[in-house]
N, C-alpha and C. Protein backbone atom coordinates (compact mmCIF):
# COMPACT_ATOMS: atom_id res chain seq x y z
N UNK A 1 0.83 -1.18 0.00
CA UNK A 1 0.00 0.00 0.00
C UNK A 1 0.88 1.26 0.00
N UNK A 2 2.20 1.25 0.46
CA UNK A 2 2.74 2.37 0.21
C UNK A 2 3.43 2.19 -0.86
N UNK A 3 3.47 1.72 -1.57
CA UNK A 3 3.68 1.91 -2.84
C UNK A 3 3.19 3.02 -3.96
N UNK A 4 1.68 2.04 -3.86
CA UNK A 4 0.85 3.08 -3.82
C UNK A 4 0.56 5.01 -3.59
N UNK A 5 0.98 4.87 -2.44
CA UNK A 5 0.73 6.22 -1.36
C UNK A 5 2.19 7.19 -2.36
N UNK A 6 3.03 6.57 -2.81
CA UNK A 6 4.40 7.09 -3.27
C UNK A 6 3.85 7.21 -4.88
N UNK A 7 3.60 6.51 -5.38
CA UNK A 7 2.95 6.59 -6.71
C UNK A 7 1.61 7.73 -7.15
N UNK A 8 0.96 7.88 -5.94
CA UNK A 8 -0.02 8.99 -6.01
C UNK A 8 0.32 10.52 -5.47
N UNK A 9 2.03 10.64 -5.08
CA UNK A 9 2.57 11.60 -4.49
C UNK A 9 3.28 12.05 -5.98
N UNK A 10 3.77 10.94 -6.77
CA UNK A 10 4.75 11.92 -7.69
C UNK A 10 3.62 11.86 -9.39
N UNK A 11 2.27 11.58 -9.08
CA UNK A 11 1.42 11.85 -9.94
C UNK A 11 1.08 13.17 -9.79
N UNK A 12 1.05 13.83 -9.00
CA UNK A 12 1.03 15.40 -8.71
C UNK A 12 1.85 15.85 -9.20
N UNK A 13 2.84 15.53 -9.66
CA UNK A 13 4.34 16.39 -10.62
C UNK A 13 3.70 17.03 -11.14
N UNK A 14 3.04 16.75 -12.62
CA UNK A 14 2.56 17.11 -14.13
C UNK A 14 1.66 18.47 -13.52
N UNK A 15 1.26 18.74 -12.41
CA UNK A 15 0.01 19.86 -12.10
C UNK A 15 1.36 20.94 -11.71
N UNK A 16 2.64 20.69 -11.66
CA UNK A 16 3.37 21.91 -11.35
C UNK A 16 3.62 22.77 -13.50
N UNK A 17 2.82 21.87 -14.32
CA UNK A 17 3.12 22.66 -15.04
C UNK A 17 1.70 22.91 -15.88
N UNK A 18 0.91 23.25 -15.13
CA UNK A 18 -0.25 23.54 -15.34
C UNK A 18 -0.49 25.27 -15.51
N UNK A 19 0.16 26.02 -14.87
CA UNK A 19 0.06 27.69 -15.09
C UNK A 19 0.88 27.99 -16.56
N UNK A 20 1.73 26.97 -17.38
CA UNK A 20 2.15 26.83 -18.59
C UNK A 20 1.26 26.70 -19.34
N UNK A 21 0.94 26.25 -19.25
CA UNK A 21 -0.26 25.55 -20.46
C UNK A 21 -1.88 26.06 -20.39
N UNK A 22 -2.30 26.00 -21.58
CA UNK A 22 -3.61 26.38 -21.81
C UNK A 22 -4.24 25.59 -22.46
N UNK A 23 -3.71 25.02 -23.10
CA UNK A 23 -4.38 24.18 -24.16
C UNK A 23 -3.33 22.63 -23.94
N UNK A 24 -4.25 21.63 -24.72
CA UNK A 24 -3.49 19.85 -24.55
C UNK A 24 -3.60 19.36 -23.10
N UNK A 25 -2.58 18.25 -23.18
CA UNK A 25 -2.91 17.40 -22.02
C UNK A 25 -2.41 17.89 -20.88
N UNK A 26 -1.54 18.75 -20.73
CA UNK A 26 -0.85 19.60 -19.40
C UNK A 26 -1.71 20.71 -18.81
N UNK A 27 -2.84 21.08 -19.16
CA UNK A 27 -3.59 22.32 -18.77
C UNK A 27 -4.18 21.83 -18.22
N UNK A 28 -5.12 22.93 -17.28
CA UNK A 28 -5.31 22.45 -15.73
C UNK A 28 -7.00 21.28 -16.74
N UNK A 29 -7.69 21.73 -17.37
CA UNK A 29 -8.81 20.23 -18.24
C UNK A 29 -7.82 19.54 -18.79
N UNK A 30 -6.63 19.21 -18.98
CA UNK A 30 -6.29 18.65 -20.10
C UNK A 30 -6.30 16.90 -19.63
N UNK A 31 -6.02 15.50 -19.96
CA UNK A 31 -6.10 14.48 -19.89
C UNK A 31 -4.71 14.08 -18.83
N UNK A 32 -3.74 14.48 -18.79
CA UNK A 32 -2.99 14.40 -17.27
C UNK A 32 -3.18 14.74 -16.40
N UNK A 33 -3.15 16.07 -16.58
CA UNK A 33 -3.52 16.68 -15.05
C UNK A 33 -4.52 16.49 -14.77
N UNK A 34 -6.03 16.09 -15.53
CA UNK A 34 -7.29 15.99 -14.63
C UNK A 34 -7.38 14.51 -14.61
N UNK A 35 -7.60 13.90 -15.61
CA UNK A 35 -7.66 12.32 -15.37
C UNK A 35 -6.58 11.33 -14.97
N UNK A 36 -5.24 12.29 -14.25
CA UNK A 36 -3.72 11.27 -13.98
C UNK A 36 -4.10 11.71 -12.39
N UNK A 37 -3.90 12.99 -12.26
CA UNK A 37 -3.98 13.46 -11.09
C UNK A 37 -5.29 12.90 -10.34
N UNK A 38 -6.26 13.18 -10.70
CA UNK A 38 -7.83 13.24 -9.74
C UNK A 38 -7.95 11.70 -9.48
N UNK A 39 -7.91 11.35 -10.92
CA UNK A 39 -7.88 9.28 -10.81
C UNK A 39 -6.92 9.07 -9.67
N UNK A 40 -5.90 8.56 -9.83
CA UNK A 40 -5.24 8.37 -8.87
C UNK A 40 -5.60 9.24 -7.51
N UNK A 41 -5.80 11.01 -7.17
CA UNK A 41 -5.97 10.77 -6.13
C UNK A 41 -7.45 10.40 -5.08
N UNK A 42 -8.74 9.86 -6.41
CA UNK A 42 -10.01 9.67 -5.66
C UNK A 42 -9.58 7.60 -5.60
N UNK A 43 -8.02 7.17 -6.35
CA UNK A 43 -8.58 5.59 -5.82
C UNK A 43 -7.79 5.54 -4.54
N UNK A 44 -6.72 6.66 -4.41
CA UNK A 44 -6.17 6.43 -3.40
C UNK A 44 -6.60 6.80 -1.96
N UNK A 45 -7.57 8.12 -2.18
CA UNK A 45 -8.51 8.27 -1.16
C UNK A 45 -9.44 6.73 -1.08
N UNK A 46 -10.09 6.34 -1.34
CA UNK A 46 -11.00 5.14 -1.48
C UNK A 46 -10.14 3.93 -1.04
N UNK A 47 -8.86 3.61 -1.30
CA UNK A 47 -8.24 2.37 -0.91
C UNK A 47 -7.63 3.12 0.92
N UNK A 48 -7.19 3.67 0.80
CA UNK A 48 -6.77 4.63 1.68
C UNK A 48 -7.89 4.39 3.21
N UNK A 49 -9.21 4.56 2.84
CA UNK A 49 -10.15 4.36 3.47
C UNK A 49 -10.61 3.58 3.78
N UNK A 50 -10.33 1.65 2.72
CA UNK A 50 -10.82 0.61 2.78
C UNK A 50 -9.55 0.22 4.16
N UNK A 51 -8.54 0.68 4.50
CA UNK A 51 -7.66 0.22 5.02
C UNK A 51 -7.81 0.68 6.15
N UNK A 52 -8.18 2.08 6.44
CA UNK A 52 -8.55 2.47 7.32
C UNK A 52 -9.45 2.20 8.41
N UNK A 53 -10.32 1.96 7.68
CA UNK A 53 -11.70 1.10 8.34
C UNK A 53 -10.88 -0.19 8.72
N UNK A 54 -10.57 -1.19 7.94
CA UNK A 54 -10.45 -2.37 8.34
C UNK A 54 -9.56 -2.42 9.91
N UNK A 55 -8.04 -1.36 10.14
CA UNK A 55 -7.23 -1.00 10.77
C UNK A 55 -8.41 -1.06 12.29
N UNK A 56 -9.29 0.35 12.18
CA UNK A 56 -10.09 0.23 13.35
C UNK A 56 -10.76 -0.59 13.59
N UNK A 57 -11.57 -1.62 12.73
CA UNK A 57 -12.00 -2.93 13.20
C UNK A 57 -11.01 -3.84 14.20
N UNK A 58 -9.72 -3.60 13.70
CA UNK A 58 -8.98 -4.57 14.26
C UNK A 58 -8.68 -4.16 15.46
N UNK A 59 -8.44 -3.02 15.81
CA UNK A 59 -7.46 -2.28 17.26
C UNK A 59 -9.38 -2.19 18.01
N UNK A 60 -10.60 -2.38 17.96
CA UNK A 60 -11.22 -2.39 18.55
C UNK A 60 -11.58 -3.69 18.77
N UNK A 61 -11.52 -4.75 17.53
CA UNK A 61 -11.29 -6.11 18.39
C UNK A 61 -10.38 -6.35 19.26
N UNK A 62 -9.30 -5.70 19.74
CA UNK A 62 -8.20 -5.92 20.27
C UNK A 62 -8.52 -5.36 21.70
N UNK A 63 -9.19 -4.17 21.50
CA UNK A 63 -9.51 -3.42 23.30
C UNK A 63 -10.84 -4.28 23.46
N UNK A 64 -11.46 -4.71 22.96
CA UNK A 64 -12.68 -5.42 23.26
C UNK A 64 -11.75 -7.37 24.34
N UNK A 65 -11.18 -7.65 23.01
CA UNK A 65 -10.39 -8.79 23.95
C UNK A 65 -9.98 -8.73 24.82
N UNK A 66 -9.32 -7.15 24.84
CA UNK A 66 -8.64 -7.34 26.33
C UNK A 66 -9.75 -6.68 27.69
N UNK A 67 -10.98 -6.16 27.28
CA UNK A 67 -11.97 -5.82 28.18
C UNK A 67 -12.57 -7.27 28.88
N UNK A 68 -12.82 -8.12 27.95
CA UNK A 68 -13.22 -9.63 28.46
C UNK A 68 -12.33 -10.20 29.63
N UNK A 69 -12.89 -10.52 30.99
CA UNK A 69 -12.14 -11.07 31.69
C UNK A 69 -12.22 -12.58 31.45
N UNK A 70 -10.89 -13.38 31.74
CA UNK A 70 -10.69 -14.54 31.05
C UNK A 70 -11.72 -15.50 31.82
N UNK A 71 -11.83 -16.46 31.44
CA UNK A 71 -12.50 -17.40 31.87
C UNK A 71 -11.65 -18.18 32.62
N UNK A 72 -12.52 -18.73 33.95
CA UNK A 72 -11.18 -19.27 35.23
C UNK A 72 -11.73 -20.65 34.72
N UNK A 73 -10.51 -21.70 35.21
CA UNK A 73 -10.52 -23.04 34.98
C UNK A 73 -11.90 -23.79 35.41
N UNK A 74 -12.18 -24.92 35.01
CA UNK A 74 -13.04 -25.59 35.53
C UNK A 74 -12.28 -26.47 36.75
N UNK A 75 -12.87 -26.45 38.24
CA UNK A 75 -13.11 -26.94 39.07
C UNK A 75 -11.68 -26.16 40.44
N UNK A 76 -11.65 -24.51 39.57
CA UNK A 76 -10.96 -23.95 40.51
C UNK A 76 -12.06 -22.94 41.65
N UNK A 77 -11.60 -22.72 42.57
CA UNK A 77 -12.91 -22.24 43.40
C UNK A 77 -12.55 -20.41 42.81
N UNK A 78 -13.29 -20.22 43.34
CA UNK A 78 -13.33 -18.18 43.31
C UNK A 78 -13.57 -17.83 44.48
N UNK A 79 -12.88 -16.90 44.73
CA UNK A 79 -12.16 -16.48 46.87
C UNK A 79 -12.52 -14.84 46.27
N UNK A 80 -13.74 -14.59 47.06
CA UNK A 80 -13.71 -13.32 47.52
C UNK A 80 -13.84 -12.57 48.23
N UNK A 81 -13.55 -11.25 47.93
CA UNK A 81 -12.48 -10.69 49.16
C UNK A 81 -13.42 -9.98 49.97
């Protein structure tokens, strides 16, 4: 995934030469800068997010496990205080 994250960082290059251009694929409509740039950065928002989510599923299964107190052996007594 960071691969990714590095690949959608130097797709932003081509928009530093966007105040050049007016016309073709380098202008701020043209077919790089809007469909290299935006593509890449709405899949990387979207994967970005699928990971995200999954991440907090996991670290809340994790405080949830450790909220569960364990289960004591069978045929140990329980002493309280």
């Amino acid at each position: 995934m960071s691969y990714w994250a590095i690949f959608t960082g130097v797709s932003f290059l081509p928009i530093t030469a966007m105040p050049f251009f007016k016309t073709g694929p380098l202008a701020w409509n043209g077919a790089i800068t809007f469909w290299g740039l935006f593509g890449t950065y709405f899949i990387w928002t979207a994967s970005m997010g699928v990971c995200m989510a999954k991440d907090a599923s996991r670290r809340l299964r994790e405080v949830r496990d450790l909220d569960v107190p364990r289960k004591q052996k069978s045929g140990s007594a329980v002493v309280s205080a």
